[in-house]
Protein backbone atom coordinates (compact mmCIF):
# COMPACT_ATOMS: atom_id res chain seq x y z
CA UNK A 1 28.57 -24.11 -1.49
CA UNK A 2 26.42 -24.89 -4.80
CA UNK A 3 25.00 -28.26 -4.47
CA UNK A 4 23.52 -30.13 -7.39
CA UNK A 5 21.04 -32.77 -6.83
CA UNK A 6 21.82 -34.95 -10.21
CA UNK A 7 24.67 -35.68 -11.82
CA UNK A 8 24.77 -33.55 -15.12
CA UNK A 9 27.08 -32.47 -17.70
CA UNK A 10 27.41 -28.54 -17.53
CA UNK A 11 30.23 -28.12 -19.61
CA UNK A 12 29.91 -25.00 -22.00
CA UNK A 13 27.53 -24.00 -20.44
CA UNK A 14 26.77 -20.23 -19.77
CA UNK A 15 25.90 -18.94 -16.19
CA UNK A 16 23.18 -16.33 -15.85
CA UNK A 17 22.66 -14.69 -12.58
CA UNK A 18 20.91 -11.49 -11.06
CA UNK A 19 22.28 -9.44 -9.03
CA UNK A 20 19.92 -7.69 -6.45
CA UNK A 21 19.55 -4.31 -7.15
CA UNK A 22 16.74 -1.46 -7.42
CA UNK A 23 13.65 -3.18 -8.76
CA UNK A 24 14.88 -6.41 -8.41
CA UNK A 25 14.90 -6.40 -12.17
CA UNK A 26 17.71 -8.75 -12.92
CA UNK A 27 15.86 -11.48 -10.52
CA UNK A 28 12.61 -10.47 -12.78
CA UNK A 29 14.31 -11.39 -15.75
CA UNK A 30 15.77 -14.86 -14.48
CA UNK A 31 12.37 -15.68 -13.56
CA UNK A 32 10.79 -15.27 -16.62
CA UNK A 33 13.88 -16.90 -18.18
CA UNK A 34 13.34 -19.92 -16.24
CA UNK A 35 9.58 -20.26 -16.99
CA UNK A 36 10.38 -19.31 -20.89
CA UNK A 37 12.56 -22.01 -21.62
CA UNK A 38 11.13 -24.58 -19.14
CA UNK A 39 14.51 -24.71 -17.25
CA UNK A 40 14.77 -27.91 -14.53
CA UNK A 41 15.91 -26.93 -11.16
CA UNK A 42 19.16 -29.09 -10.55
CA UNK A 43 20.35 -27.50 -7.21
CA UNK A 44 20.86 -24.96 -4.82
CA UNK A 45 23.02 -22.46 -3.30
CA UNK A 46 23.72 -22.99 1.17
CA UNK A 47 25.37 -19.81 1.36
CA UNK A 48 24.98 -17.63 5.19
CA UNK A 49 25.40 -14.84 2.77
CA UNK A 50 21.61 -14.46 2.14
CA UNK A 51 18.46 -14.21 4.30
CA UNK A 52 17.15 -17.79 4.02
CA UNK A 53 13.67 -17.99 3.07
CA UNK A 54 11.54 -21.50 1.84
CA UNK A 55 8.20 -21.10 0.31
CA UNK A 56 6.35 -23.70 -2.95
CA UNK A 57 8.16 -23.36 -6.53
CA UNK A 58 7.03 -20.56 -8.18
CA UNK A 59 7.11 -22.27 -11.91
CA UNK A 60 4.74 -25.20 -11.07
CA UNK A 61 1.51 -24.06 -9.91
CA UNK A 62 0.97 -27.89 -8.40
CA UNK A 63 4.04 -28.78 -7.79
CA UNK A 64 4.89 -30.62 -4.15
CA UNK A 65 8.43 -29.20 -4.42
CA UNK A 66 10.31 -26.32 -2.04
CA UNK A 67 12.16 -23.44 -3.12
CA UNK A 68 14.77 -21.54 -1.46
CA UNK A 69 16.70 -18.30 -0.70
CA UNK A 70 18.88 -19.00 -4.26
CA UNK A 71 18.47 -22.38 -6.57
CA UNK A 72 20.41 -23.47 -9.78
CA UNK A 73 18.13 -24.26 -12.63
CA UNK A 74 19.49 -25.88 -16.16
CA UNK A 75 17.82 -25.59 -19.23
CA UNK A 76 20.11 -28.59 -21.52
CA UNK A 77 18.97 -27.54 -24.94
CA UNK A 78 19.63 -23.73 -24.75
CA UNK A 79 22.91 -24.70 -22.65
CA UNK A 80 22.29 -22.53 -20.33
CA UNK A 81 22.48 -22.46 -16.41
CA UNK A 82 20.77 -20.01 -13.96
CA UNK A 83 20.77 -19.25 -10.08
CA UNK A 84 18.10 -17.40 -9.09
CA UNK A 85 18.93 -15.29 -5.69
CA UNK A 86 15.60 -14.66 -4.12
CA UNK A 87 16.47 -12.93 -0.73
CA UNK A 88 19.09 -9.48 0.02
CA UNK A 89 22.99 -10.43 1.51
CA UNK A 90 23.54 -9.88 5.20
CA UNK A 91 26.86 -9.68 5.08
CA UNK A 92 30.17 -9.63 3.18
CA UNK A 93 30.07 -11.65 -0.41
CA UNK A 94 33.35 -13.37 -0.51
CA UNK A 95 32.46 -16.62 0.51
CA UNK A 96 29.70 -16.46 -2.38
CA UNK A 97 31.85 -14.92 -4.81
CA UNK A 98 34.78 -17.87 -3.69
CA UNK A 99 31.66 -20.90 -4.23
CA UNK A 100 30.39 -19.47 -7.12
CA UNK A 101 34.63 -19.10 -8.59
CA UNK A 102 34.58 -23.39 -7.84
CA UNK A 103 31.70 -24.07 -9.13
CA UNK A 104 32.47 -22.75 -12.70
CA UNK A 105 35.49 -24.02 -12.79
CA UNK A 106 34.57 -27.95 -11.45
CA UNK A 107 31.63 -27.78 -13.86
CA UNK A 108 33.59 -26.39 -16.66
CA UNK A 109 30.69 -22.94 -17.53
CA UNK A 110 32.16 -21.07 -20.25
CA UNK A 111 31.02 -17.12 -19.47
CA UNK A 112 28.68 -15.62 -16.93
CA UNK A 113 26.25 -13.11 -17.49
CA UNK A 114 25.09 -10.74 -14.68
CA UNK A 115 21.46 -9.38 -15.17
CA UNK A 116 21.27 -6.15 -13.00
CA UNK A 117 19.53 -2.65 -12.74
CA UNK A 118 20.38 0.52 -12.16
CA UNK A 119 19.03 4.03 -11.09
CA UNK A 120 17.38 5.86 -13.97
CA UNK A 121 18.09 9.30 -12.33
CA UNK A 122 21.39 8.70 -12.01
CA UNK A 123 22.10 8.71 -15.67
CA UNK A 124 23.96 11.80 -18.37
CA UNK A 125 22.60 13.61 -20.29
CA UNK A 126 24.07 11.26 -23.12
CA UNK A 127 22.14 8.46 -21.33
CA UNK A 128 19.05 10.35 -20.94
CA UNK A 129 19.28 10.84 -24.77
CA UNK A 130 19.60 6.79 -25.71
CA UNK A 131 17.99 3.72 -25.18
CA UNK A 132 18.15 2.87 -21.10
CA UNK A 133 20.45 -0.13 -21.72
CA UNK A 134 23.95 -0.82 -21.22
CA UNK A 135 26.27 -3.08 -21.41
CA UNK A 136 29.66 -4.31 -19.95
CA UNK A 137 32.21 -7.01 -20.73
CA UNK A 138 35.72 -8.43 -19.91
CA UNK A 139 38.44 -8.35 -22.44
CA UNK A 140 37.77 -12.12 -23.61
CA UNK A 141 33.80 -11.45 -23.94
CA UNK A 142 34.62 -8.30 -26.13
CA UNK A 143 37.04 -10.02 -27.80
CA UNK A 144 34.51 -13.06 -29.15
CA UNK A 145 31.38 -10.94 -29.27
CA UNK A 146 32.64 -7.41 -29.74
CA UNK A 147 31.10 -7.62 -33.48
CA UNK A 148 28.01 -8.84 -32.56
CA UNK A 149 27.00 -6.09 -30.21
CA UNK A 150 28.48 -3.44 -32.85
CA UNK A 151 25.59 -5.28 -35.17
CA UNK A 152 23.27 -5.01 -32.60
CA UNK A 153 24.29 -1.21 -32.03
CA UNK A 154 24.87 -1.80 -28.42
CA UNK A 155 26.18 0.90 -25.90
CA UNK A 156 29.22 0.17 -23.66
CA UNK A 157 28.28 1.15 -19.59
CA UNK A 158 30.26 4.91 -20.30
CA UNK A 159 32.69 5.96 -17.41
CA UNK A 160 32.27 8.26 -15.00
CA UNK A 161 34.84 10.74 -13.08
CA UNK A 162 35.88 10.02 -9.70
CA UNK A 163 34.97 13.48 -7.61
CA UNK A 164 38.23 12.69 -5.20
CA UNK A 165 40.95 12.81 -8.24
CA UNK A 166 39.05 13.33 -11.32
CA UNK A 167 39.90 9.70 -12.78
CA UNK A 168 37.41 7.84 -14.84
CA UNK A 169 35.47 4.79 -13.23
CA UNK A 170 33.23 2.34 -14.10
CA UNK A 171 29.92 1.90 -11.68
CA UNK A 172 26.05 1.51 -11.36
CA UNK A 173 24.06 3.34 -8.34
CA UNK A 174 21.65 0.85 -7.42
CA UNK A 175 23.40 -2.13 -9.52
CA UNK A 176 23.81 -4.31 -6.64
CA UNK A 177 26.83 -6.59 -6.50
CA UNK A 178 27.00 -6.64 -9.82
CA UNK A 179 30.15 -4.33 -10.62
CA UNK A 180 32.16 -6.30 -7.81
CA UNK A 181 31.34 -9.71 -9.14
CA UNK A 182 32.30 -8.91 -12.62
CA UNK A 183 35.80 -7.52 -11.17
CA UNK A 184 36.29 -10.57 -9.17
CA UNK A 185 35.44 -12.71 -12.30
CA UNK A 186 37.52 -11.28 -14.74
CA UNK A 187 41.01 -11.19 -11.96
CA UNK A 188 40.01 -14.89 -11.64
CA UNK A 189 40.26 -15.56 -15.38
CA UNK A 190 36.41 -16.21 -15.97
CA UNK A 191 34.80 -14.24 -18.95
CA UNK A 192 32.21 -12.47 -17.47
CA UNK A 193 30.04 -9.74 -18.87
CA UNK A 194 27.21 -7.01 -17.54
CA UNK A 195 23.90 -5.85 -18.93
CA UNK A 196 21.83 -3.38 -17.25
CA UNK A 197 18.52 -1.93 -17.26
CA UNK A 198 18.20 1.31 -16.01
CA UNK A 199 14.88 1.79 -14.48
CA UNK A 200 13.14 3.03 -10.90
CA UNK A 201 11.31 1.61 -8.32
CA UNK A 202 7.57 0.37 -9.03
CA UNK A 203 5.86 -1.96 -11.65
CA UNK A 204 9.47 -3.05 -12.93
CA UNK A 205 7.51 -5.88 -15.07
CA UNK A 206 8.36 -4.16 -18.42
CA UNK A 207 11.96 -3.42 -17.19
CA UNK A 208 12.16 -7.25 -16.81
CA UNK A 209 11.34 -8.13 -20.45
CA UNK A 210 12.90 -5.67 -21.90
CA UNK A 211 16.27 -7.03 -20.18
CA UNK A 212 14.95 -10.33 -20.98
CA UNK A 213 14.60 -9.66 -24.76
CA UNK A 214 18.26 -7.91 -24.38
CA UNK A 215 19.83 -10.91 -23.55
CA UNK A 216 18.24 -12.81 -25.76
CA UNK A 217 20.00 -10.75 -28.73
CA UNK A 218 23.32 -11.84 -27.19
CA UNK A 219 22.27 -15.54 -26.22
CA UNK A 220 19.41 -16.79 -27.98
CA UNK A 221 17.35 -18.01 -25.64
CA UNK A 222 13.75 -18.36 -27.52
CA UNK A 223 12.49 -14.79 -25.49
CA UNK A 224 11.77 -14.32 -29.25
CA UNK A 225 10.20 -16.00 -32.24
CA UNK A 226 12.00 -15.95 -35.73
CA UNK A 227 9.89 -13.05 -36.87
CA UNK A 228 11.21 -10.89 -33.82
CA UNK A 229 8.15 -10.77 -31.38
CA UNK A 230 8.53 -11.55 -28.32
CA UNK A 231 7.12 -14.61 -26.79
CA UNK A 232 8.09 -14.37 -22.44
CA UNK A 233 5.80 -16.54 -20.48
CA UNK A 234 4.86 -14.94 -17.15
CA UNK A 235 5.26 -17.22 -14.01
CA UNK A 236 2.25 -17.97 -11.90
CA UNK A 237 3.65 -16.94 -9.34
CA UNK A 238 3.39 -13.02 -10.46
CA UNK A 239 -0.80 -13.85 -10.84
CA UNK A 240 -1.43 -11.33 -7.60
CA UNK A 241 2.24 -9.56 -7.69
CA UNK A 242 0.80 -6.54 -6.11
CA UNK A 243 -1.80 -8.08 -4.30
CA UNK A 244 -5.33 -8.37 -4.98
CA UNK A 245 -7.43 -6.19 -7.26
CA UNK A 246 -8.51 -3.33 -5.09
CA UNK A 247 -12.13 -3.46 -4.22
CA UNK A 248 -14.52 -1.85 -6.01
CA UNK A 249 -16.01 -0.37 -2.74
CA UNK A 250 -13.07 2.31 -2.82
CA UNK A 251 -14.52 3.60 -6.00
């Protein structure tokens, strides 16, 4: 179940969340989301579906406050909500997938947008030769918004044939739930849409803002300022994301 901690009117709102895939860039992304636009963590998720884990926030340097496996954060003046999944699934998604179906509809969201990643040598020849960014949306997301990304010159997540019959399918090695949650979403009448980094395993820092400053094109989200340059704010938590500087003994 999603549990909120306050009473608060998420109506219209759009969900954001990350699906964990290679690089963990879509959880990247929602993280520097959250610290970006200040967003207030409202909840959290008690789901069996993911390896629980507690540890301090990782937005507030001081702060007295625990974190877990997957919280809900709000940010009221962008209208936007977030649950950031911190931990890998152990098991089957449904009852996640069945939570997260209620909670939209009890708190009225309007569309959910799946951050995910997947892997860069796994792409065409036509995706080798473009930008490594996709995107992919249900019928009632193209339908509102199919203009805008035509401005924005977006690409469409292309098809790929099935080698057991040769049909054409739609899928992202590495991507995670993400492809399964977007099907479930869109059979369940919720307008949800896909964008996708495609990226491999490593520093996946600049994957994450580059995603970041993707979304923002779609849902303004102040990753930007009005003359275009982009203004993410790092957590604290990513001060020593690889560890300490290696010391200079080595050298």
């Amino acid at each position: 179940m999603i549990k909120l901690i306050e009473n608060i009117d998420l109506s219209g709102c759009t969900l954001i969340i990350p699906a964990v895939a290679v690089g963990n860039v879509g959880q990247l992304a929602v993280d520097l989301l959250i610290t970006s636009t200040k967003m207030k963590r409202i909840g959290h998720v008690i789901s069996s579906c993911f390896i629980p884990i507690l540890g301090a926030d990782p937005y507030v340097k001081d702060s007295t406050e625990l974190c877990t496996a997957s919280d809900v954060y709000h940010s009221a003046e962008k209208k936007i909500v977030a649950i950031q999944i911190r931990s890998p699934s152990v098991k089957g998604l449904q009852k996640f997938f069945n939570d997260l179906k209620d909670f939209i509809h009890i708190e009225k969201i309007s569309k959910v947008i799946i951050l995910t990643s997947g892997w860069a040598h796994t792409r065409t020849d036509a995706q080798l030769r473009s930008e490594p960014l996709r995107y992919l949306t249900s019928p009632s997301i193209e339908k509102e918004y199919g203009k805008l990304f035509d401005e924005l010159n977006w690409i469409k997540l292309e098809s790929t044939k099935n080698p057991f019959d040769d049909s054409d399918c739609l899928e992202i090695p590495g991507g995670g739930f993400a492809m399964k949650l977007h099907h479930y979403l869109t059979i369940n009448q919720i307008p949800p849409g896909v964008i996708l980094k495609f990226c491999s395993e490593g520093d996946n820092v600049p994957d994450a803002v580059a995603l970041t400053t993707y979304l923002d094109k779609w849902l303004p989200c102040g990753i930007t300022d009005s003359g275009g340059k982009i203004v993410v704010k790092y957590p604290h938590s990513w001060e020593f994301l690889f560890g300490n500087p290696a010391p200079l003994e080595i050298y």
